[in-house]
Protein backbone atom coordinates (compact mmCIF):
# COMPACT_ATOMS: atom_id res chain seq x y z
CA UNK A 1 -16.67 9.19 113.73
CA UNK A 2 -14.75 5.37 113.43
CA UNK A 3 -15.40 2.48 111.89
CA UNK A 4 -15.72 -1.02 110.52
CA UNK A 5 -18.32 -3.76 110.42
CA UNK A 6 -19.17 -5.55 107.70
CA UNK A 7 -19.20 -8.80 105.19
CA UNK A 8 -21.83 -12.21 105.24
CA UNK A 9 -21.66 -15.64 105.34
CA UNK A 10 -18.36 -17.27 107.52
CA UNK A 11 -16.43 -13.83 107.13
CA UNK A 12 -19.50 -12.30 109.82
CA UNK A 13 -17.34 -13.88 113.29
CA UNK A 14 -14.08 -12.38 112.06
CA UNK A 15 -15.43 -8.98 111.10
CA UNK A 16 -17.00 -8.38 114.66
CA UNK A 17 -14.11 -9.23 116.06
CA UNK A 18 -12.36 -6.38 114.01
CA UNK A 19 -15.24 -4.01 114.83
CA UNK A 20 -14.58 -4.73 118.43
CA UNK A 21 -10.97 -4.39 118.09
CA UNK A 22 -11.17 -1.16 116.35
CA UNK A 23 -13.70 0.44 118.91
CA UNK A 24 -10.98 -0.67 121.53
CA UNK A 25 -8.48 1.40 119.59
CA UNK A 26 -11.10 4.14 118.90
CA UNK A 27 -11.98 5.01 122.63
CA UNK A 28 -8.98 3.05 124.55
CA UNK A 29 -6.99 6.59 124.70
CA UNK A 30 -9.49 8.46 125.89
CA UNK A 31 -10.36 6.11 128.57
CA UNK A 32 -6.54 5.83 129.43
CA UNK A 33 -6.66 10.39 129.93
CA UNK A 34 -9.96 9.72 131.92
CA UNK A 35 -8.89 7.04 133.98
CA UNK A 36 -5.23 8.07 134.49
CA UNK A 37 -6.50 12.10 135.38
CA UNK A 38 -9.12 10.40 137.86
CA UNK A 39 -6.61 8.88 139.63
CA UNK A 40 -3.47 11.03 139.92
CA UNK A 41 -5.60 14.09 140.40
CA UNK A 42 -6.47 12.12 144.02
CA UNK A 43 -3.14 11.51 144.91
CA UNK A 44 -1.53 14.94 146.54
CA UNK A 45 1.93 14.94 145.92
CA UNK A 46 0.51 14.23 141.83
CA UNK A 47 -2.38 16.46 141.59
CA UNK A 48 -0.98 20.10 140.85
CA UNK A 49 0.42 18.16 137.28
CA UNK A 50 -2.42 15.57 136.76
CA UNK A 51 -3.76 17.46 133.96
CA UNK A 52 -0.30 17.62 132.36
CA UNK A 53 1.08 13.93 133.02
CA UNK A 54 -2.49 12.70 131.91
CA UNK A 55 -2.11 14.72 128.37
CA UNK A 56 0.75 13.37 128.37
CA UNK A 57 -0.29 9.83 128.95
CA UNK A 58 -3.12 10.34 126.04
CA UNK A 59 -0.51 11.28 123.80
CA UNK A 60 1.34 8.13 123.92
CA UNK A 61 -1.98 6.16 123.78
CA UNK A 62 -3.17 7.71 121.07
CA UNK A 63 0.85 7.24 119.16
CA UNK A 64 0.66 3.38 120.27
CA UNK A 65 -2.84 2.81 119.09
CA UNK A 66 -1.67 4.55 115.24
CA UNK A 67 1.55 1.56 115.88
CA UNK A 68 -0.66 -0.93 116.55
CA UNK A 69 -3.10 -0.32 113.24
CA UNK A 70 0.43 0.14 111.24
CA UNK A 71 2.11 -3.17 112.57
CA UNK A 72 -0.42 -5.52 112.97
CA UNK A 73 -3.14 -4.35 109.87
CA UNK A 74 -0.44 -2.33 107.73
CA UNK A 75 -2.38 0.49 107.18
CA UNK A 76 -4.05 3.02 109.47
CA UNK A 77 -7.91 4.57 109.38
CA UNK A 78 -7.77 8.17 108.10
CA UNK A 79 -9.79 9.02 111.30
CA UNK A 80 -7.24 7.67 113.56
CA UNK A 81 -4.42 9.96 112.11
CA UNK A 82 -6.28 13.27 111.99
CA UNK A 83 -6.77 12.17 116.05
CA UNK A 84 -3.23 11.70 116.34
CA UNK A 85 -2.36 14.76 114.59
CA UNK A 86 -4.91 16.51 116.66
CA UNK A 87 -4.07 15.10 119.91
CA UNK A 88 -0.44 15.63 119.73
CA UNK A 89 -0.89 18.96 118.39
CA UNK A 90 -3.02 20.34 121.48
CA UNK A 91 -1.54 18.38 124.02
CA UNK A 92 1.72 19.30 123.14
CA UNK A 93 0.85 22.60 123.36
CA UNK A 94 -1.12 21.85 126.47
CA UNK A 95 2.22 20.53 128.11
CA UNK A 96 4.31 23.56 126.66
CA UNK A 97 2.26 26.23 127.65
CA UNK A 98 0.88 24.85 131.34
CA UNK A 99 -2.86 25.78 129.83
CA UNK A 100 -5.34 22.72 130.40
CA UNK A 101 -8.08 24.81 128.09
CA UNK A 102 -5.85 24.10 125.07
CA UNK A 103 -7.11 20.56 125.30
CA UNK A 104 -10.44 21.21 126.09
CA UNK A 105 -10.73 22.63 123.01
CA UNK A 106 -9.29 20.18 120.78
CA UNK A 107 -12.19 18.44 121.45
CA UNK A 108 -14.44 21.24 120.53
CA UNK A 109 -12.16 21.88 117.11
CA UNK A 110 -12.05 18.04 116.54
CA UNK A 111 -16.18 17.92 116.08
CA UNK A 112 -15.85 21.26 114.15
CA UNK A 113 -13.53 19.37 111.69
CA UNK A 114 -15.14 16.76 111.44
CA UNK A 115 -18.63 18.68 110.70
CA UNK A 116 -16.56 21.07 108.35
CA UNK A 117 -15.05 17.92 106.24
CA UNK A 118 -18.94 15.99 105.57
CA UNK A 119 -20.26 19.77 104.14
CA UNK A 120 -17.52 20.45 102.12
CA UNK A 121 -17.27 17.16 100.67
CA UNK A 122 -21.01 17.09 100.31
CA UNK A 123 -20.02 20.64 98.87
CA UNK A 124 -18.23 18.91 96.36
CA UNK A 125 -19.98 15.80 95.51
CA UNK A 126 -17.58 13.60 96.98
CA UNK A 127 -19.42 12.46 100.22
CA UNK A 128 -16.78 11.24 102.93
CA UNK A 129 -19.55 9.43 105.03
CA UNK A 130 -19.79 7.11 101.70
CA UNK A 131 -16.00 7.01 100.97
CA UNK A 132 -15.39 5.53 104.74
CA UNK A 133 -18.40 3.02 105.04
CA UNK A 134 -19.30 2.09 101.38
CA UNK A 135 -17.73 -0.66 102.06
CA UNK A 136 -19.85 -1.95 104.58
CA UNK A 137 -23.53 -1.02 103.29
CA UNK A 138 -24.42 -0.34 99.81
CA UNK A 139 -27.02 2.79 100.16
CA UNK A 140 -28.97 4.87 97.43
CA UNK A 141 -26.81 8.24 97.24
CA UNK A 142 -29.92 10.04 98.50
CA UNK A 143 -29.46 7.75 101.99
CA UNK A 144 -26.09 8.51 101.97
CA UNK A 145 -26.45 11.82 101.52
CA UNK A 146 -29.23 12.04 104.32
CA UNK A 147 -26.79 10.36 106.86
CA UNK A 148 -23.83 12.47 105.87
CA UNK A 149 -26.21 15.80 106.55
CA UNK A 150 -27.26 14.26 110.02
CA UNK A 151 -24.08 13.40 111.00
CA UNK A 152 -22.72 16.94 110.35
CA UNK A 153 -25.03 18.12 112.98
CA UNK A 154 -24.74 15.88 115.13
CA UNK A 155 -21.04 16.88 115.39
CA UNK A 156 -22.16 20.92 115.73
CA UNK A 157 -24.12 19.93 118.65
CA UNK A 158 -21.20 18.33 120.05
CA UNK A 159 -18.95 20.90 119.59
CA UNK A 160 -21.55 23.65 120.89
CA UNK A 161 -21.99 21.02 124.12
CA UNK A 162 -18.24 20.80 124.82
CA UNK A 163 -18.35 24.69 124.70
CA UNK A 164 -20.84 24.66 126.85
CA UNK A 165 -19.29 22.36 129.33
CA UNK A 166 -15.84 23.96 128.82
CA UNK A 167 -16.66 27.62 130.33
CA UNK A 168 -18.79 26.20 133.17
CA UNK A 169 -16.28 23.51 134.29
CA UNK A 170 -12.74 24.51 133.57
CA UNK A 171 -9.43 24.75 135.49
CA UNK A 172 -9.44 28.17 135.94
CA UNK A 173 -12.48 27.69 138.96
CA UNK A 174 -11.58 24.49 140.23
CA UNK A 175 -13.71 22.14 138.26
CA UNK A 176 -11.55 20.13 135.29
CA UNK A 177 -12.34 17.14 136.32
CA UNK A 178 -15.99 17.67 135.84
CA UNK A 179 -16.04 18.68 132.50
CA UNK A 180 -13.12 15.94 131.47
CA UNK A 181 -15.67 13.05 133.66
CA UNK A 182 -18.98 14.86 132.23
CA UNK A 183 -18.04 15.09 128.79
CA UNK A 184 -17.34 11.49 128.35
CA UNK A 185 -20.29 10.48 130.27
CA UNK A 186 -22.63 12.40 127.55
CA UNK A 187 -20.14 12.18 124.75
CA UNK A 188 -19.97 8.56 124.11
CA UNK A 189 -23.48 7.42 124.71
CA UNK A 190 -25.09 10.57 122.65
CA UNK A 191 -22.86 8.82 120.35
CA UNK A 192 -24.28 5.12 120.49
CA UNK A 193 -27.69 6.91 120.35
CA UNK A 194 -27.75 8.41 117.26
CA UNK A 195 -26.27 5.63 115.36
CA UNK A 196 -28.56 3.57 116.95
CA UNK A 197 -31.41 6.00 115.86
CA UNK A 198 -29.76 6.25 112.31
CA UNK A 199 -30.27 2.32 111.92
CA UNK A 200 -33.79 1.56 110.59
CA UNK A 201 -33.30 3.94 108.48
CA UNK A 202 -29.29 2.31 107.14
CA UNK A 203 -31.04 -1.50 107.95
CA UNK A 204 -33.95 -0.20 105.30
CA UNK A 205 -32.25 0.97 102.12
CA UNK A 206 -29.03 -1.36 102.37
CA UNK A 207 -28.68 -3.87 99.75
CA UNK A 208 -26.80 -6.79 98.95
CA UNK A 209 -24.56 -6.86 96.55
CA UNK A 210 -26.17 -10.43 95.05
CA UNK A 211 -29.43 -8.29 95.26
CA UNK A 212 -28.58 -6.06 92.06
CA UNK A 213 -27.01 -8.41 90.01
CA UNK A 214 -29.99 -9.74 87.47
CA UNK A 215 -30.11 -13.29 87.60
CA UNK A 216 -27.93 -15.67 85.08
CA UNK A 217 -29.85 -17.54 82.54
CA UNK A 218 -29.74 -21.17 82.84
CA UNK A 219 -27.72 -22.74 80.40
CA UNK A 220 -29.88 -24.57 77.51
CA UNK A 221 -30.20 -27.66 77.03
């Protein structure tokens, strides 16, 4: 569920730079946990604590990335923090208890949240899909409303599709490292997908700003 695009004119280079920068902080520590489990879990005198070391290792990505936005942009997106509150939350607990499915379903609880907060604050007329990217399109509330809705379920299938993955692949028989490699092989592209679908549809109803603003009568002569 991150972030940012945005502006026109000369401010367009700098912007996609940020976007890029952002969805390097976005998926950076999950790709650190991938990678780093991938590897230890192939070397034998690491693999018994793989799991652990690489929860460990996600942690302090995920911590360094929430620095990083803090130091260098003095502020941090609200999405990153609930993932840092999330991450160390279950991993910690992951670590403490010696239970691997304590992280697998962060990820499951994460998506649940994340579905939970859109209907509730579509609940309460105070749409959070508009609050995060208003500032990058200017939609009717209807569109808004109609992404916010789609978004939510995209996030229950998601959850549903980590539980899914979670009781056939699982420490317990042998097979972590399928559902951690599986899950981000359909995870992030479902993702790309559906915004991609959700695009015409954004690309249609956005509006400049210049757009609403009646035109100023020329001054006489």
């Amino acid at each position: 569920m991150s972030e940012d695009l945005t502006a026109t004119g000369a401010a367009k280079p700098k912007k996609a730079a940020e976007s890029a920068n952002q969805l390097w902080i976005d998926l950076g520590p999950i790709l650190v946990f991938v990678i780093t489990y991938n590897v230890l879990h192939r070397i034998e005198a690491t693999k018994e604590n793989a799991i652990y070391i690489a929860v460990g290792v996600f942690i302090a990505s995920v911590l360094a990335a929430i620095a990083y936005c803090k130091f260098q942009r003095g502020k941090v997106p609200p999405i990153l923090i609930v993932t840092g509150v999330l991450v160390t939350a279950f991993g910690g607990l992951t670590i403490l208890l010696r239970d691997p499915a304590i992280i697998q379903i962060k990820f499951t609880l994460t998506f649940v949240f994340y579905a939970a907060a859109i209907l509730i604050s579509l609940a309460i007329k105070q749409n959070v899909w508009k609050l995060f990217f208003r500032h990058i399109f200017n939609l009717p509330d209807r569109i808004w409303n109609v992404l916010a809705l789609r978004w939510a379920g995209f996030y229950v299938v998601m959850a549903v599709l980590n539980e899914v993955l979670r009781y056939y692949y699982n420490e317990a028989n042998g097979n972590f490292d399928v559902w951690l490699n599986l899950r981000t092989l359909l995870t992030y592209p479902a993702f790309i997908a559906f915004a991609a679908a959700n695009t015409p549809l954004v690309m249609k109803h956005h509006r400049e700003e210049d757009e609403e603003k009646p035109a100023e009568a020329a001054p006489g002569a």
